[in-house]
Protein backbone atom coordinates (compact mmCIF):
# COMPACT_ATOMS: atom_id res chain seq x y z
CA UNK A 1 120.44 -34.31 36.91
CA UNK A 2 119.61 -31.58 34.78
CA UNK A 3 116.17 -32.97 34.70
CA UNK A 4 115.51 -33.08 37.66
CA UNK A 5 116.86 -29.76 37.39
CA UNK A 6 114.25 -28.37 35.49
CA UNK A 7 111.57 -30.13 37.08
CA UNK A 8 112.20 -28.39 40.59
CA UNK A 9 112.41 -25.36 39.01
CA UNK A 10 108.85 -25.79 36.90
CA UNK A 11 106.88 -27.56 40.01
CA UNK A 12 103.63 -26.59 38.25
CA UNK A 13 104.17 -29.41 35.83
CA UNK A 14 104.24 -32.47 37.99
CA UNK A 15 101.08 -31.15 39.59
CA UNK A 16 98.45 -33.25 38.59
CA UNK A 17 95.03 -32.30 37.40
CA UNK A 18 92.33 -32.57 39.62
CA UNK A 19 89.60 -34.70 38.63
CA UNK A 20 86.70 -33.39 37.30
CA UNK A 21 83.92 -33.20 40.03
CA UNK A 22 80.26 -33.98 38.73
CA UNK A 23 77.46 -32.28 38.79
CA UNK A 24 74.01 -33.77 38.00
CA UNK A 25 71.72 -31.47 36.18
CA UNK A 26 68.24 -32.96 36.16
CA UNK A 27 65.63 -31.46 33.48
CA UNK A 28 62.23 -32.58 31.83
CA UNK A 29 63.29 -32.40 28.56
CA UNK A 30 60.86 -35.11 26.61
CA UNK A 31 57.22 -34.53 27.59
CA UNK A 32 54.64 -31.82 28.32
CA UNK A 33 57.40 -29.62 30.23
CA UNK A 34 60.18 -30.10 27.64
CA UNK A 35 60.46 -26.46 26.74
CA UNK A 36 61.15 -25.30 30.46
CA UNK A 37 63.76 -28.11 30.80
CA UNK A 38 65.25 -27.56 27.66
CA UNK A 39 65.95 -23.58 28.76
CA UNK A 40 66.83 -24.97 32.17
CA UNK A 41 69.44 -27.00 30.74
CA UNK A 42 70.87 -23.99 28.80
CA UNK A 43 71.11 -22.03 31.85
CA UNK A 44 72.92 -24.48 33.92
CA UNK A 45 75.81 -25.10 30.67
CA UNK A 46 76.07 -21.67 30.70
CA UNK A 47 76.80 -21.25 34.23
CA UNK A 48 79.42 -24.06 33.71
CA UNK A 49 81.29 -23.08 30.67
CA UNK A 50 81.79 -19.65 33.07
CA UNK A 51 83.20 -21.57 35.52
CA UNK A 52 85.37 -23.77 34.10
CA UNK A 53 87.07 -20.47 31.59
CA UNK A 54 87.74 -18.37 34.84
CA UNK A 55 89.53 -21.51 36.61
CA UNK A 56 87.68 -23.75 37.80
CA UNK A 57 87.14 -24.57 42.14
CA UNK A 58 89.87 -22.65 42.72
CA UNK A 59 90.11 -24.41 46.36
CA UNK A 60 90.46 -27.81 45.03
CA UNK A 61 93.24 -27.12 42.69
CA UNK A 62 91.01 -25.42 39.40
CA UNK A 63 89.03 -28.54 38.98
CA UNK A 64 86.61 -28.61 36.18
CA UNK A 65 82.72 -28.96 36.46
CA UNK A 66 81.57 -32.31 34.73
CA UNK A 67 77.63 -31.98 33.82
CA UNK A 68 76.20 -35.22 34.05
CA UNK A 69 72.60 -34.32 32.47
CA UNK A 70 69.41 -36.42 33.33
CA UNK A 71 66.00 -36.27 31.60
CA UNK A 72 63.12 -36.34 33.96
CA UNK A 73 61.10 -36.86 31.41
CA UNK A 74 58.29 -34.66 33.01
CA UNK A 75 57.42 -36.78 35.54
CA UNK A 76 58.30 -37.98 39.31
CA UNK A 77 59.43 -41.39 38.28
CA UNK A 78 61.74 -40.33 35.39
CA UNK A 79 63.40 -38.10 38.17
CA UNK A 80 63.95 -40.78 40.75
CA UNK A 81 65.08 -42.97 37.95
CA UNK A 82 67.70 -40.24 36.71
CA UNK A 83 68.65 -39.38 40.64
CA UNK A 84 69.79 -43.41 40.90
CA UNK A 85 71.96 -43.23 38.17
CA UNK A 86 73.67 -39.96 38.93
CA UNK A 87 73.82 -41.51 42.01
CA UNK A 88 75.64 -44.63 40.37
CA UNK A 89 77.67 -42.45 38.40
CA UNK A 90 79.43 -40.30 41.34
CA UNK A 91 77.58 -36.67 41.32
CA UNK A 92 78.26 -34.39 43.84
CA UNK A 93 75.22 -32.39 44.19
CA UNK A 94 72.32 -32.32 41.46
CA UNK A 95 70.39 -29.14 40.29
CA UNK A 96 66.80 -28.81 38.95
CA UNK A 97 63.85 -30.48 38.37
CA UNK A 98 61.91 -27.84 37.66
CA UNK A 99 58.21 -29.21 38.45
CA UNK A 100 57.05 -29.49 42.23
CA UNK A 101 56.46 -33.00 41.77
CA UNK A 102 59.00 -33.90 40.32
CA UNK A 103 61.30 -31.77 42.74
CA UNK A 104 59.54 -33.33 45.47
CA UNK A 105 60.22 -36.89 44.20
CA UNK A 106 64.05 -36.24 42.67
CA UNK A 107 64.79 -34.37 46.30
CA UNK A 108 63.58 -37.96 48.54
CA UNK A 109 65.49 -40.12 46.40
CA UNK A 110 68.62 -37.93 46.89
CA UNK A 111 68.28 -38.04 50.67
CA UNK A 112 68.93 -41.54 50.67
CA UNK A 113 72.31 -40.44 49.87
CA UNK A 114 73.24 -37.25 51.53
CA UNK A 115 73.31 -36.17 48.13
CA UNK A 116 72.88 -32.04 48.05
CA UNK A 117 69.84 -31.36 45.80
CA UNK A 118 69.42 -27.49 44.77
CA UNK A 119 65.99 -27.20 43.36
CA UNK A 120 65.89 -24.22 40.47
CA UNK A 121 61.78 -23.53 40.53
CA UNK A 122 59.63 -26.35 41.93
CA UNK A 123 57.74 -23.82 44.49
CA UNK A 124 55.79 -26.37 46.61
CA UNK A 125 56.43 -25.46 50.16
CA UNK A 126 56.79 -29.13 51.16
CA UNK A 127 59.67 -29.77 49.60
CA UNK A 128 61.13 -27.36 52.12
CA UNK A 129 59.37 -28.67 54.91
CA UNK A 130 60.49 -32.47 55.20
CA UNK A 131 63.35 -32.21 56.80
CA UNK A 132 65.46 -32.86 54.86
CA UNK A 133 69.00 -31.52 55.11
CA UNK A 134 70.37 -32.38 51.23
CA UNK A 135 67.66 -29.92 49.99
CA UNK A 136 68.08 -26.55 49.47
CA UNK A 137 66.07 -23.76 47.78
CA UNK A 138 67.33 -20.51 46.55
CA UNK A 139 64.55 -19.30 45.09
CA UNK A 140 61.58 -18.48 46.60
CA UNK A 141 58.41 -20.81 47.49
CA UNK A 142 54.64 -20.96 46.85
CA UNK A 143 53.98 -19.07 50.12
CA UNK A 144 56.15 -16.33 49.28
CA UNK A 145 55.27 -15.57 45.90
CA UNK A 146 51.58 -15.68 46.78
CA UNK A 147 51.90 -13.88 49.64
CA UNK A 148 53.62 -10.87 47.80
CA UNK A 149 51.40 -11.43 44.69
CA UNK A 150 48.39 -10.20 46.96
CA UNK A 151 49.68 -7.78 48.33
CA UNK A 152 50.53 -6.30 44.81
CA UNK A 153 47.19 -6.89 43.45
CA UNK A 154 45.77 -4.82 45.99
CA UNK A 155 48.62 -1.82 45.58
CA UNK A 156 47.70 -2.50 41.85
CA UNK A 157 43.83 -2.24 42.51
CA UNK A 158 44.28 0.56 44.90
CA UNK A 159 46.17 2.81 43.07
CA UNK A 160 44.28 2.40 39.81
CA UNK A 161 41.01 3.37 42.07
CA UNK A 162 39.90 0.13 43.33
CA UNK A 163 38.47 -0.84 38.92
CA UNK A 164 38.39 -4.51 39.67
CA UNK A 165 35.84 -6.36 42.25
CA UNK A 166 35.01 -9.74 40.98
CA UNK A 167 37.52 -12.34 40.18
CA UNK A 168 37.34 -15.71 37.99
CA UNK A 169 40.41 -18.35 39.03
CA UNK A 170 41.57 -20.65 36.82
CA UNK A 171 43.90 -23.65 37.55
CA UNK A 172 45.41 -26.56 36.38
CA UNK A 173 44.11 -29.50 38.42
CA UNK A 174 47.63 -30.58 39.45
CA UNK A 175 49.64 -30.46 42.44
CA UNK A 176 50.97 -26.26 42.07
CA UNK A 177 47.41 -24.97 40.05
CA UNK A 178 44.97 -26.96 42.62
CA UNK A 179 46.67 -25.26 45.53
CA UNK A 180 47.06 -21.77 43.98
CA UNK A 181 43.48 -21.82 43.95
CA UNK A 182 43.09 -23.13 47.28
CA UNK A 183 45.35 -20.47 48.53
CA UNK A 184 42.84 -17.58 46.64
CA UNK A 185 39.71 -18.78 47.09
CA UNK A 186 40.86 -18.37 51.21
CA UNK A 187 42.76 -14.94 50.87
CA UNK A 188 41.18 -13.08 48.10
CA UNK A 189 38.24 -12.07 50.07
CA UNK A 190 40.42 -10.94 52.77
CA UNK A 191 41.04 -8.29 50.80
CA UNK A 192 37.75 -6.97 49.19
CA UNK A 193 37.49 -9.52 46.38
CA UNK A 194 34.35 -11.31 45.19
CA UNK A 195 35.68 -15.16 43.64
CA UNK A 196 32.58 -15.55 41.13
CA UNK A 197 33.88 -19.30 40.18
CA UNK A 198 36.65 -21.08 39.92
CA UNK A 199 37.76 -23.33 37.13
CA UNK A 200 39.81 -26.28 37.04
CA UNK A 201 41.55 -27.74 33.53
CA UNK A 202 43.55 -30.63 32.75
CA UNK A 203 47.20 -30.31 31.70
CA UNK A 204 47.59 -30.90 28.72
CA UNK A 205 44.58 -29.25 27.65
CA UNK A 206 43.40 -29.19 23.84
CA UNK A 207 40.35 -26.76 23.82
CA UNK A 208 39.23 -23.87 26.23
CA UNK A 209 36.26 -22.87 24.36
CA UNK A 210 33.76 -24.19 27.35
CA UNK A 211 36.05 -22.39 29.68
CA UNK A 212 36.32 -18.82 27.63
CA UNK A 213 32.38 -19.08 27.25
CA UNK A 214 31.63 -19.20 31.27
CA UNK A 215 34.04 -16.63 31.79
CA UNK A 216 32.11 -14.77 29.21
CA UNK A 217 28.67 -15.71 31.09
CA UNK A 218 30.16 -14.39 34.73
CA UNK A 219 32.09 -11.55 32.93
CA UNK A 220 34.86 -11.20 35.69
CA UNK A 221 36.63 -8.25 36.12
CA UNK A 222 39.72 -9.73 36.90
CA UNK A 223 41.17 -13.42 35.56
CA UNK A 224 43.74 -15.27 37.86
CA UNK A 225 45.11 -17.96 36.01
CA UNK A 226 47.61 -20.70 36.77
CA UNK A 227 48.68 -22.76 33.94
CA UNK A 228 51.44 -24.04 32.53
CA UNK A 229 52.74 -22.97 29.03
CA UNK A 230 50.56 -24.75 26.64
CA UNK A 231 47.02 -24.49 28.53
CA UNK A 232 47.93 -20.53 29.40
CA UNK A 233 48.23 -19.59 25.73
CA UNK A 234 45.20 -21.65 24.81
CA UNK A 235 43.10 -19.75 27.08
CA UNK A 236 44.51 -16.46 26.17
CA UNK A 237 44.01 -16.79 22.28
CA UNK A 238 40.57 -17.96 22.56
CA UNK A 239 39.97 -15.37 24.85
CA UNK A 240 41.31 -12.69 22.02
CA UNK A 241 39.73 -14.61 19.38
CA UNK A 242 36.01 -14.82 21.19
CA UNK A 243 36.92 -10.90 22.32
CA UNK A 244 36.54 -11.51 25.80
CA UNK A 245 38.48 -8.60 27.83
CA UNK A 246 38.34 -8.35 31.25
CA UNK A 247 40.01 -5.31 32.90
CA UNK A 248 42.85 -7.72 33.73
CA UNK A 249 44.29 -10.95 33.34
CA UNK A 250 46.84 -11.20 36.49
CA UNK A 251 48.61 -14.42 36.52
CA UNK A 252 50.48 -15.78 39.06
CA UNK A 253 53.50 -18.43 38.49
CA UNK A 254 52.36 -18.91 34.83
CA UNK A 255 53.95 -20.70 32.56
CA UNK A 256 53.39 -18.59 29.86
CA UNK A 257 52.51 -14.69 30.97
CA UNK A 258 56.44 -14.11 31.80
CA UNK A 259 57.57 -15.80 28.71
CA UNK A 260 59.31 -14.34 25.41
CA UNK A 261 58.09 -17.29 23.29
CA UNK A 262 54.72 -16.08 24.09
CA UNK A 263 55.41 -12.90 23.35
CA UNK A 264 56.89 -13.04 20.23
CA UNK A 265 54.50 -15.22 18.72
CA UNK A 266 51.41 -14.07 20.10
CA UNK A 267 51.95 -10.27 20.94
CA UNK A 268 48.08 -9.82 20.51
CA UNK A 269 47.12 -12.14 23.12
CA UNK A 270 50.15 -11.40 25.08
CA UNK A 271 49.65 -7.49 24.96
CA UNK A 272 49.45 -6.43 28.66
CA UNK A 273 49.02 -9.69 30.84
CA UNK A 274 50.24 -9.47 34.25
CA UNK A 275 52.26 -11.68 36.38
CA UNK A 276 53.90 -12.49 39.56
CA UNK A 277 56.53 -15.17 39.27
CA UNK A 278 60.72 -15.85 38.91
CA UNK A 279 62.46 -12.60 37.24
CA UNK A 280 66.21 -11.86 37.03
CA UNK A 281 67.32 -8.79 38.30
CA UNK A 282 67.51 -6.24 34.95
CA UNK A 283 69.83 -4.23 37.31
CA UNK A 284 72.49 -6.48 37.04
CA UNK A 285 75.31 -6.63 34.45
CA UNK A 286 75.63 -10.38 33.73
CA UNK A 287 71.71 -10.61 33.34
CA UNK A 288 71.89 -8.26 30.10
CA UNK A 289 75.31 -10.50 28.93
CA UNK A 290 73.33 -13.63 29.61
CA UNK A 291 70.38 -12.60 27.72
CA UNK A 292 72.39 -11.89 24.69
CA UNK A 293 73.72 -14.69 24.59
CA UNK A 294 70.78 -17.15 24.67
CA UNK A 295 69.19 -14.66 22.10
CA UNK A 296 72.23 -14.91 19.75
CA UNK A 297 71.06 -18.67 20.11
CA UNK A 298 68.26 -17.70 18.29
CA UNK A 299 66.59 -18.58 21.64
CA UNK A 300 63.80 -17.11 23.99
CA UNK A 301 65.23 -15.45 27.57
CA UNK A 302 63.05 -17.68 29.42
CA UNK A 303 63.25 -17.52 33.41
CA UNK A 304 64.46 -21.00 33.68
CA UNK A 305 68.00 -19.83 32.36
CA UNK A 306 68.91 -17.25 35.42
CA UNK A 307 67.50 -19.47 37.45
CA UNK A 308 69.49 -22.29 36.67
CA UNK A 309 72.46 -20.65 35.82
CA UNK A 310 72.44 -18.91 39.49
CA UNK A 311 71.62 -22.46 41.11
CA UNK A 312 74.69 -23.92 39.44
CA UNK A 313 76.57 -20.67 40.76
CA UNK A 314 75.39 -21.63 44.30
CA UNK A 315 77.18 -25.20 44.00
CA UNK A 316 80.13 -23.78 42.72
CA UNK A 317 80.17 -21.26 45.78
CA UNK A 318 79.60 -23.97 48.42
CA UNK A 319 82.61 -26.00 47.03
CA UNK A 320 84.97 -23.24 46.96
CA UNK A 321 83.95 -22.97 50.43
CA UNK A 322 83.97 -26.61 51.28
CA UNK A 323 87.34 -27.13 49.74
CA UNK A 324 86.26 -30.72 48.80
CA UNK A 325 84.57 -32.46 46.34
CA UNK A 326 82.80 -34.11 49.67
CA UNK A 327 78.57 -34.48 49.67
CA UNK A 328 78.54 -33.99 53.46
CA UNK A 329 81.06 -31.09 52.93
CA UNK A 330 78.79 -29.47 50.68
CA UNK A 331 75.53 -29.74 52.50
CA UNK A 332 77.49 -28.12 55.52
CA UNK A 333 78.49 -25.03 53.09
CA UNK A 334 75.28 -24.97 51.44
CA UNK A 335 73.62 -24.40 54.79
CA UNK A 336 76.12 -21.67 55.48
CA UNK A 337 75.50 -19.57 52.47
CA UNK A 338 75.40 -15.72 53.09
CA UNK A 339 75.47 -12.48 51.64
CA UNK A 340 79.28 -13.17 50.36
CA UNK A 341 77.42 -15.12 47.56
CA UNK A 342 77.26 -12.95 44.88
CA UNK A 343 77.66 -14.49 41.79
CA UNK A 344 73.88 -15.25 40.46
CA UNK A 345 71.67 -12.92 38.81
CA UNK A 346 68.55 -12.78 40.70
CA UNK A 347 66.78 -10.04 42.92
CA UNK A 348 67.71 -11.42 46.02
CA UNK A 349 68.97 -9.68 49.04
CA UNK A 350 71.89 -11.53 50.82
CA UNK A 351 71.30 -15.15 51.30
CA UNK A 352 70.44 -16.79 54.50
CA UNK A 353 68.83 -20.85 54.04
CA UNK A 354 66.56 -21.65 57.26
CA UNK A 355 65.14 -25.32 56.87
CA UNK A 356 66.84 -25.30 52.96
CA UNK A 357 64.94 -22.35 52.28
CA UNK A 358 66.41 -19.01 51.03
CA UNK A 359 65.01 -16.07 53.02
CA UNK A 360 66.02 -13.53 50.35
CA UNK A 361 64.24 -15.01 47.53
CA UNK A 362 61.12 -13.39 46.28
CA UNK A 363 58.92 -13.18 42.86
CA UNK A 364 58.48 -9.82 40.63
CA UNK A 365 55.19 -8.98 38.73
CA UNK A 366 56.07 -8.17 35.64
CA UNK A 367 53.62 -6.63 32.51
CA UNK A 368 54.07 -7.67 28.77
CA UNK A 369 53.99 -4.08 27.00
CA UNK A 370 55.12 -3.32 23.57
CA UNK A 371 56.25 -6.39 22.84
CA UNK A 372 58.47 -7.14 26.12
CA UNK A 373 58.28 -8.24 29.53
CA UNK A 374 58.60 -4.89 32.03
CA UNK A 375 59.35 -5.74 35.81
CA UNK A 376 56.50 -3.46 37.79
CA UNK A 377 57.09 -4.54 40.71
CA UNK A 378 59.30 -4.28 42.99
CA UNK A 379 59.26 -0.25 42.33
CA UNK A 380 62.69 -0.71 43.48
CA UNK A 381 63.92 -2.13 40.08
CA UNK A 382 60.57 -1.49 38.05
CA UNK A 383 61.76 -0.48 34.58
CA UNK A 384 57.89 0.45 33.57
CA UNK A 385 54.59 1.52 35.32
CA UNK A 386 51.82 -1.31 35.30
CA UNK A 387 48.90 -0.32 32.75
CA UNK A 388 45.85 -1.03 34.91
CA UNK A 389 43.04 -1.27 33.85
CA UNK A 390 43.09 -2.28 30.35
CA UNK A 391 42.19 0.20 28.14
CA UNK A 392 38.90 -0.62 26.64
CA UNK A 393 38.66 -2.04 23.00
């Protein structure tokens, strides 16, 4: 009797645990694009270990998140392959993927399953545009980020006196470069600029000497590149090295001209590129606590770890909402999502998903100067002026 006793008295101990509820995180961590899922990755443990130390989904008891990590290996079919068996293995959702393609592949496969699939970067629009209601975007697409690119360049332009005319683009021949330059060879005229050539590079790429010699030959005013990491600083170091300076190298989505690692251990060529792509918010708190503590890591702040660890955040949100560790239940929240969600780190007005697509999301152009990446626009959170044109010599 006296146990039983205690045991009404202590109800908290015969409650059982809930179980863990899974969450896929899929990353290209082998490969060519093993450095943004490797940062990707750290983002989305981060976001975890938070959640788990300050209690767990609260409305399902304090249940713990359970990563269950998949390599994409940097391409479509290592994504499907990895979606399958997180399928087989009981996920609720799944976050990443990081390249369109492989976004774009990992997101069908999911379908099949009403499986919720958050994407953390892939910008194609078409992974948006399917129809499909298990995918969901939070940050912002290709037509966004484009769209408010040009209309920076020309504030940019403008404001410096109108110093750059001509314009040389150059692309990776994939999927996200091949359309970026689709995309400016139609709008960049629009608005007073003269495309002297554009040129296309594999990815990877092992030598940009042809390319830094024709861009020598047309002598540009501006460069527009979009590369990924490897090909970006390539083309930027033999660009130093062959003293080619334009008035501007103003990249847009680059793998490279938003990037610490770059900075760090190329400051030269990095001095002063521009770009427009994924930024967390300096404004905010947690973005400066987050920072440190990839850095104590001995580790670059790399986009890919807001992004990821503000993805993750979105999950958590819709469960807490959802009250179940239910696929169907979380597509329904995810769809739902408003300006209550507040816990991520990006500079994103209050959410609203149309079609899977976050309304609020939207790129920053950002300048590397003395050594570190300054937001310059939005002016709104700017913490430097751009430097425009470069200064000669």
């Amino acid at each position: 009797m006296l146990g039983a006793a205690g045991a009404l008295a202590a109800p908290g101990v015969l409650r059982a645990q809930p179980a863990p509820i899974k969450l896929g995180i899929l990353q290209p961590v082998t490969g060519a694009l093993a450095q943004d899922g490797e940062y990707g990755r750290i983002g989305a443990e981060l976001a975890i270990q938070e959640l788990n130390a300050t209690g767990g989904i609260k409305s399902i008891g304090g249940a713990q998140i359970q990563m269950v990590f998949g390599d994409a290996r940097s391409n479509p079919e290592g994504g499907t392959a990895e979606v399958e068996r997180m399928q087989a293995e009981g996920v609720v959702a799944i976050v990443g993927g990081f390249a369109s393609p492989i976004c774009l592949a990992a997101s069908q496969a999911a379908s099949r399953y009403d499986l919720p699939y958050i994407v953390d970067v892939g910008v194609a629009d078409t992974i948006v545009t399917r129809g499909l209601r298990n995918t969901f975007r939070f940050s912002p697409g290709f037509g966004a980020i484009t769209a408010a690119a040009l209309d920076n360049l020309v504030k940019l332009n403008d404001g410096a006196g109108k110093p750059a005319r001509t314009v040389v683009v150059v692309h990776e021949d994939g999927l996200f470069g091949s359309g970026m330059a689709r995309l400016m060879a139609s709008e960049l005229p629009k608005r007073g600029f003269e495309i002297l050539e554009t040129i296309s590079h594999p990815s990877p790429a092992r030598d940009m000497s042809n390319i830094a010699l024709r861009i020598r030959s047309l002598n540009p005013d501006l460069i527009i590149p979009s590369s990924y990491y490897s090909e970006f600083v390539l083309l930027s170091r033999t660009l130093q090295q062959r003293r080619i300076r334009p008035k501007g190298i103003y990249a847009i989505l680059n793998g490279a001209a938003s990037n610490f690692r770059f900075v760090r251990e190329f400051p030269d060529a990095a001095n002063l590129v521009m770009d427009v792509n994924h930024w967390a918010d300096p404004r905010k708190p947690k973005t400066a606590e987050l920072r440190r503590m990839v850095e104590a890591q001995n580790r670059f702040w790399l986009f890919n770890v807001p992004m990821n660890y503000s993805a993750v955040m979105l999950v958590a949100d819709a469960l807490e909402r959802a009250g179940r560790a239910d696929r169907n239940a979380v597509i329904e929240a995810l769809a739902k999502t408003d300006g209550s969600f507040t816990r991520h780190i990006m500079p994103y007005g209050p959410t609203n998903f149309v079609n899977g697509q976050n309304q609020a999301g939207q790129a920053v152009n950002t300048q590397i100067q003395n050594n570190d990446v300054k937001v310059i626009f939005p002016t709104e959170f700017a913490d430097a002026r751009p430097i425009f044109p470069w200064p000669a010599g």
